[in-house]
Protein backbone atom coordinates (compact mmCIF):
# COMPACT_ATOMS: atom_id res chain seq x y z
CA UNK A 1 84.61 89.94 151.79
CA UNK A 2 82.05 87.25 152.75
CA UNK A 3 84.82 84.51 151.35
CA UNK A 4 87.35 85.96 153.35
CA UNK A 5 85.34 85.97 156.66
CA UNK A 6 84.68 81.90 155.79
CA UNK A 7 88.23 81.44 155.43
CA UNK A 8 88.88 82.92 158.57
CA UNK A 9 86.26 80.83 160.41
CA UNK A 10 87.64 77.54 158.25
CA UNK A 11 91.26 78.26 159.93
CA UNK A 12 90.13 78.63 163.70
CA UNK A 13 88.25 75.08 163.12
CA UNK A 14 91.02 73.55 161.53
CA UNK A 15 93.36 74.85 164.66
CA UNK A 16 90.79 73.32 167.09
CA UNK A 17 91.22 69.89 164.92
CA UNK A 18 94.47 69.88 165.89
CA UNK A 19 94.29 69.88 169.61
CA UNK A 20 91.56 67.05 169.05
CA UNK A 21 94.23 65.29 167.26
CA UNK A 22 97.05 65.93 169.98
CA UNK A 23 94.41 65.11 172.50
CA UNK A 24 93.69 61.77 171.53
CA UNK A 25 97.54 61.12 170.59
CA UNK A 26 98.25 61.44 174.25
CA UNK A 27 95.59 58.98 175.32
CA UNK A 28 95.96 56.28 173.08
CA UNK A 29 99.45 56.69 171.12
CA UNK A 30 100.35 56.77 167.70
CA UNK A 31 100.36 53.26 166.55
CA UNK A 32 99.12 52.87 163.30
CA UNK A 33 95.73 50.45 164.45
CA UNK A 34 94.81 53.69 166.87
CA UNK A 35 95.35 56.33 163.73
CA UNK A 36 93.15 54.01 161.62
CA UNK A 37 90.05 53.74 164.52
CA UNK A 38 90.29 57.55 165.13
CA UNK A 39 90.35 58.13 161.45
CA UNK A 40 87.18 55.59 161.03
CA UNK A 41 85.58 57.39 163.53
CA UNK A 42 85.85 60.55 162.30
CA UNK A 43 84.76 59.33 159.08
CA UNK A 44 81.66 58.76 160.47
CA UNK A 45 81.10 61.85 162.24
CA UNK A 46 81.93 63.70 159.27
CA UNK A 47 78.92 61.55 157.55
CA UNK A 48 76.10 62.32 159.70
CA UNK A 49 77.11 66.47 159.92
CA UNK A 50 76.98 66.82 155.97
CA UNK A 51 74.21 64.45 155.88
CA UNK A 52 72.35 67.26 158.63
CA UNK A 53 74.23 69.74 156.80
CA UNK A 54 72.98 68.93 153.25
CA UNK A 55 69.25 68.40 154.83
CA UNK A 56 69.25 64.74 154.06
CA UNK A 57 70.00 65.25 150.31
CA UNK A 58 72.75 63.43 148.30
CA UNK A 59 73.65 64.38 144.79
CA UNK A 60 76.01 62.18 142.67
CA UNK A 61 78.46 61.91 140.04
CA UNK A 62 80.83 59.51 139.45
CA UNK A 63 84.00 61.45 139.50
CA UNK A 64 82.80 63.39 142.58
CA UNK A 65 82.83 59.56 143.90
CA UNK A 66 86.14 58.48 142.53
CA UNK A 67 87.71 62.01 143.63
CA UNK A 68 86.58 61.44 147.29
CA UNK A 69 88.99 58.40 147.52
CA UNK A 70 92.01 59.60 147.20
CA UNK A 71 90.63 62.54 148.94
CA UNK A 72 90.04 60.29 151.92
CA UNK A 73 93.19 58.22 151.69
CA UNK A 74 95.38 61.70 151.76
CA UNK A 75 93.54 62.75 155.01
CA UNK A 76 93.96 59.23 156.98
CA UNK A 77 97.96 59.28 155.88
CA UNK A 78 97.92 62.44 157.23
CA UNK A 79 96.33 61.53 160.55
CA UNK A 80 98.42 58.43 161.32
CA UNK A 81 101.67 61.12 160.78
CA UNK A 82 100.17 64.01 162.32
CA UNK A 83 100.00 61.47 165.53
CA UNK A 84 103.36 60.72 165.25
CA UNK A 85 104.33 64.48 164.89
CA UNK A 86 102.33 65.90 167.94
CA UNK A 87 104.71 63.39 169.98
CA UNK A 88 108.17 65.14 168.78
CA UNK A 89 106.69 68.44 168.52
CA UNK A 90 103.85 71.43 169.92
CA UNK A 91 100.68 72.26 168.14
CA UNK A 92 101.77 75.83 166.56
CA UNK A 93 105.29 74.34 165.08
CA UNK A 94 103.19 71.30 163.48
CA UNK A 95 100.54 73.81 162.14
CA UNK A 96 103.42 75.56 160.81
CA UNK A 97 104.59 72.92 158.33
CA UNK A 98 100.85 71.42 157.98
CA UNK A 99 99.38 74.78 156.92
CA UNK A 100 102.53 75.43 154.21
CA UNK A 101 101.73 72.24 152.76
CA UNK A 102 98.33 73.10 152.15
CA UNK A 103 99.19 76.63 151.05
CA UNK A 104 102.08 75.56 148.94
CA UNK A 105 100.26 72.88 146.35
CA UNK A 106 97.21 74.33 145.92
CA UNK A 107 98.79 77.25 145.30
CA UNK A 108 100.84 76.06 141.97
CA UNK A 109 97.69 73.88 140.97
CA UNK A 110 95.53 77.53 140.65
CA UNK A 111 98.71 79.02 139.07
CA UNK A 112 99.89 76.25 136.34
CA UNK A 113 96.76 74.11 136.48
CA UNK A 114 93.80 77.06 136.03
CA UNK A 115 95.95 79.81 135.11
CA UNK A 116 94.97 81.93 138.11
CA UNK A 117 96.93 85.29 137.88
CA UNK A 118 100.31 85.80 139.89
CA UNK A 119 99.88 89.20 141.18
CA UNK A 120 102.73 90.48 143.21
CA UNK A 121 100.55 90.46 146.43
CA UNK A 122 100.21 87.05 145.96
CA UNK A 123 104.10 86.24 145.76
CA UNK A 124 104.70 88.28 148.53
CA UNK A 125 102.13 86.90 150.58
CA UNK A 126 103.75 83.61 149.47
CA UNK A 127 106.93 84.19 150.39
CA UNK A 128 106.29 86.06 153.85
CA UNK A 129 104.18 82.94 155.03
CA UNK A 130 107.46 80.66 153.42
CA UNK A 131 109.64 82.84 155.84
CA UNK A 132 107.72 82.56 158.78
CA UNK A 133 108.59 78.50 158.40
CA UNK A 134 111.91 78.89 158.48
CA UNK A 135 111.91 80.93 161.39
CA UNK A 136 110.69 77.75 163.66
CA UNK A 137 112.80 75.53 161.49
CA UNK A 138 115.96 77.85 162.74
CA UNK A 139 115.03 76.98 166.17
CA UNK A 140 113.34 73.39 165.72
CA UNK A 141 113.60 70.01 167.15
CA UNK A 142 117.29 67.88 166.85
CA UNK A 143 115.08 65.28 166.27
CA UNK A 144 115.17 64.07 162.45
CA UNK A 145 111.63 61.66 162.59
CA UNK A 146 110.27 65.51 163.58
CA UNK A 147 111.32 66.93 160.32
CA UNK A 148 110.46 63.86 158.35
CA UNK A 149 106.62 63.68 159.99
CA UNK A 150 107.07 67.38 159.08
CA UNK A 151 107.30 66.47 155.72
CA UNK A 152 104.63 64.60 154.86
CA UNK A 153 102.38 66.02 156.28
CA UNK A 154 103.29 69.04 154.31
CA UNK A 155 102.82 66.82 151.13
CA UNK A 156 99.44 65.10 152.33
CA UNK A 157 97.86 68.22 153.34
CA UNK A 158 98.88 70.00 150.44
CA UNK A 159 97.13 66.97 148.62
CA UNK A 160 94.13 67.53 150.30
CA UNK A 161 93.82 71.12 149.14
CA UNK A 162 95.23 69.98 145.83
CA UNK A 163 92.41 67.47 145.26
CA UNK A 164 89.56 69.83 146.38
CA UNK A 165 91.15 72.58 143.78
CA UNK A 166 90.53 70.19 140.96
CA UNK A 167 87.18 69.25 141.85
CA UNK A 168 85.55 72.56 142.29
CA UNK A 169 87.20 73.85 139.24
CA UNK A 170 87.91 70.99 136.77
CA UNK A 171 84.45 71.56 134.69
CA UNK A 172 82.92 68.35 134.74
CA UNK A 173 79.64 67.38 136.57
CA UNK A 174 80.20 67.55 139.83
CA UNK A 175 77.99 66.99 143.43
CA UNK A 176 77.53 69.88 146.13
CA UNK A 177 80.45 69.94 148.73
CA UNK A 178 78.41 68.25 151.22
CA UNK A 179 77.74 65.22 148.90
CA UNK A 180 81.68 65.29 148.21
CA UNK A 181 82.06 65.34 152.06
CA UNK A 182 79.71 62.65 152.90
CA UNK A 183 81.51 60.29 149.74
CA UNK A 184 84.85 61.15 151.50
CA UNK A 185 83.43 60.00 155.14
CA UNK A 186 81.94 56.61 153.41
CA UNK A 187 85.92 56.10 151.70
CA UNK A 188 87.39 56.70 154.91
CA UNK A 189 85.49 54.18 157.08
CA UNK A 190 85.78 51.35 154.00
CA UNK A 191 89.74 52.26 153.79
CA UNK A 192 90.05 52.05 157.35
CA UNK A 193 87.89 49.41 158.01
CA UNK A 194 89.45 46.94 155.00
CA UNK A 195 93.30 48.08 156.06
CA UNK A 196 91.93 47.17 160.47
CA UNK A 197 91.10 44.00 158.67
CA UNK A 198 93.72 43.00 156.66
CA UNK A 199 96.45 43.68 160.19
CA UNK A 200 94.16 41.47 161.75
CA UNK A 201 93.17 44.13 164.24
CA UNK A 202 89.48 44.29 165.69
CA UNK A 203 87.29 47.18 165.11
CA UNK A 204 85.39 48.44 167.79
CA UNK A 205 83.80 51.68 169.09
CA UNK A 206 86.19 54.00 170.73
CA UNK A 207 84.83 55.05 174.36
CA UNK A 208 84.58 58.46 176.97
CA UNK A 209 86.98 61.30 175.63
CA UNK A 210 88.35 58.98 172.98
CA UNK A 211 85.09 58.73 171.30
CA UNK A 212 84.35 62.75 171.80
CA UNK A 213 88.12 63.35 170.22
CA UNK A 214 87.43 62.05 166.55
CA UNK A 215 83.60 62.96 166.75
CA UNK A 216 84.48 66.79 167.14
CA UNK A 217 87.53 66.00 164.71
CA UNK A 218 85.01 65.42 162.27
CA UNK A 219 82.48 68.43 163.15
CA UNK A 220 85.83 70.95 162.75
CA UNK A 221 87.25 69.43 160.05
CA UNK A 222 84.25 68.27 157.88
CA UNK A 223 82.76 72.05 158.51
CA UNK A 224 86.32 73.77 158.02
CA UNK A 225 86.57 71.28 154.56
CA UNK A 226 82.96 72.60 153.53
CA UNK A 227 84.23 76.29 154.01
CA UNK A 228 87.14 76.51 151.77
CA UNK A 229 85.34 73.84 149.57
CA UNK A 230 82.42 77.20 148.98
CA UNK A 231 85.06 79.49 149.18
CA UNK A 232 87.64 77.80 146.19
CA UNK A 233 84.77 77.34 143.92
CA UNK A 234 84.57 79.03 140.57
CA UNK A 235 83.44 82.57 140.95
CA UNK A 236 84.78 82.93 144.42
CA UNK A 237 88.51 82.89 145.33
CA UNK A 238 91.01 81.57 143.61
CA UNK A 239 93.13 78.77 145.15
CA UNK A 240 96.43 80.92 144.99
CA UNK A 241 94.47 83.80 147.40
CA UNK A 242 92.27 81.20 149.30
CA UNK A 243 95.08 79.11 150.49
CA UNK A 244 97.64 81.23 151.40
CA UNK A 245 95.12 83.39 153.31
CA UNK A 246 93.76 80.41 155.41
CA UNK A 247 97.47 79.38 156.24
CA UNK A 248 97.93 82.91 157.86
CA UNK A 249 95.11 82.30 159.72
CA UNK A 250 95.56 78.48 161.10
CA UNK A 251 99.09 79.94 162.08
CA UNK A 252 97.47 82.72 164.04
CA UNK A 253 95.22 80.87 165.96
CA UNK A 254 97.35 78.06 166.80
CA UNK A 255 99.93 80.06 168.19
CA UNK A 256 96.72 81.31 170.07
CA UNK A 257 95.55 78.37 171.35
CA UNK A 258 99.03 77.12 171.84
CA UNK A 259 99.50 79.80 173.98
CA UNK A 260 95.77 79.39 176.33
CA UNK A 261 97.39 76.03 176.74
CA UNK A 262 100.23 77.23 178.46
CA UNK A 263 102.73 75.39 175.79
CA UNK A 264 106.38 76.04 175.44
CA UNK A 265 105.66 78.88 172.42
CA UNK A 266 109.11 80.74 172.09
CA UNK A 267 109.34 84.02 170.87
CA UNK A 268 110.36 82.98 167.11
CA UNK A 269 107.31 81.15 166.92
CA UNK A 270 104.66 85.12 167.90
CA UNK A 271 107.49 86.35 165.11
CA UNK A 272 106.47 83.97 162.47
CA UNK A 273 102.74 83.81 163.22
CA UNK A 274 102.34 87.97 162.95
CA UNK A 275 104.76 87.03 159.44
CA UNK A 276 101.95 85.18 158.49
CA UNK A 277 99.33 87.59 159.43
CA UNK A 278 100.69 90.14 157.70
CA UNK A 279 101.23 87.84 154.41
CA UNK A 280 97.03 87.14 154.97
CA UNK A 281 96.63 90.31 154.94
CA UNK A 282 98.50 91.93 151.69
CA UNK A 283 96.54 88.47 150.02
CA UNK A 284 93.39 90.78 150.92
CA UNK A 285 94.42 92.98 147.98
């Protein structure tokens, strides 16, 4: 039960990312120099919480290392298209496609990967949160850079959980998620910070609410990441509950929060997020 209340907690932080994320896309745009800065400076706030987090304790392995890269890489895509997504579409129907991503990979990489068992709770969870996407693609946007933001961030995020899958469960030596959290943060800034460079664009410290977006970007994420990172290790959940489950949940509370915000939410969109409930839910079982 204790994995399942993490989870839980791991999905409303993750929803809270995203309106620090839509936030910030409405201040400063979505060029790609502005995705890289925000993504630097989350980085580094995601750096100094596991640092606090892990009491001031690093452990290390070199695959943990090499793993954070791509890792890191996967999550700054995603930010630079998750930018460009919040301007074509409204938090819940983004969370929608981000969420199935990361439910979706992860998912077949328990299944195929670590021969997790396919019970039929699981497939029907599956295919209930599935359902509840094409409910708000029925009534999406006519615009076709939507759907093809929609995409990949489906694919990065669904990376992302990918990635952590393999490193909590591959076998080999590996660091304590905080370590693996803090190695992400330093491959983000150096990514970042090399790719700034390289456009010729100047790196500087973001100010006011710009700074504050990424900083508490990095607090929600980098504790959400931590979460599932406890939560998809081996004797705790697998990947093909924990996923699924945590997709229900982002879906719930970004409709939610959507909602509070006084955002165009149709009714399809309260259909497919109590879909998705329910499908978190029967993955209980």
């Amino acid at each position: 039960m204790i994995y399942y209340i993490l989870i839980s907690v791991a999905a409303l932080m993750f929803s809270l990312q995203f309106i620090c994320q839509q936030s910030y896309e409405k201040n400063c745009g979505t060029a790609l120099p502005q995705a890289l800065l925000y993504a630097l400076h989350k980085g580094l706030s995601a750096m100094v919480i596991m640092l606090v987090l892990g009491a001031f304790s690093l452990e290390f392995t070199t695959f943990s290392f090499l793993a954070a890269a791509p890792y890191s890489l996967c999550y700054i895509l995603m930010i630079y298209f998750s930018l460009k997504a919040f301007s074509v579409a409204n938090l819940s129907v983004y969370s929608v496609f981000t969420m199935l991503g990361g439910m979706t990979l992860p998912f077949l990489t328990g299944v195929f990967l670590f021969n997790e068992e396919v019970s039929v709770f699981k497939v029907l969870c599956f295919i209930l949160v599935a359902l509840a996407v094409v409910m708000n693609i029925q009534k999406g946007s006519h615009n076709k850079k939507a759907f093809l933001y929609y995409f990949l961030v489906f694919i990065l995020n669904g990376a992302v959980g990918t990635i952590s899958t393999i490193h909590q469960n591959i076998g080999l030596k590996i660091t304590d998620s905080t370590s693996f959290l803090f190695y992400s943060g330093i491959w983000t800034i150096l990514i970042c910070g090399i790719w700034l460079l390289a456009k010729g664009e100047r790196i500087y410290l973001l100010k006011g609410k710009n700074l504050l977006f990424p900083a508490f970007d990095g607090f929600f994420n980098g504790c959400g990441d931590l979460l599932l990172l406890i939560s998809v290790a081996p004797r705790a959940l697998d990947a093909s509950v924990l996923y699924p489950f945590g997709t229900g949940g982002v879906m719930l509370f970004s409709v939610i929060i959507s909602t509070l915000r006084r955002e165009n939410v149709k009714k399809i969109e309260y259909i497919a997020a109590a879909t998705a409930v329910v499908a978190s839910i029967l993955m209980a079982f």
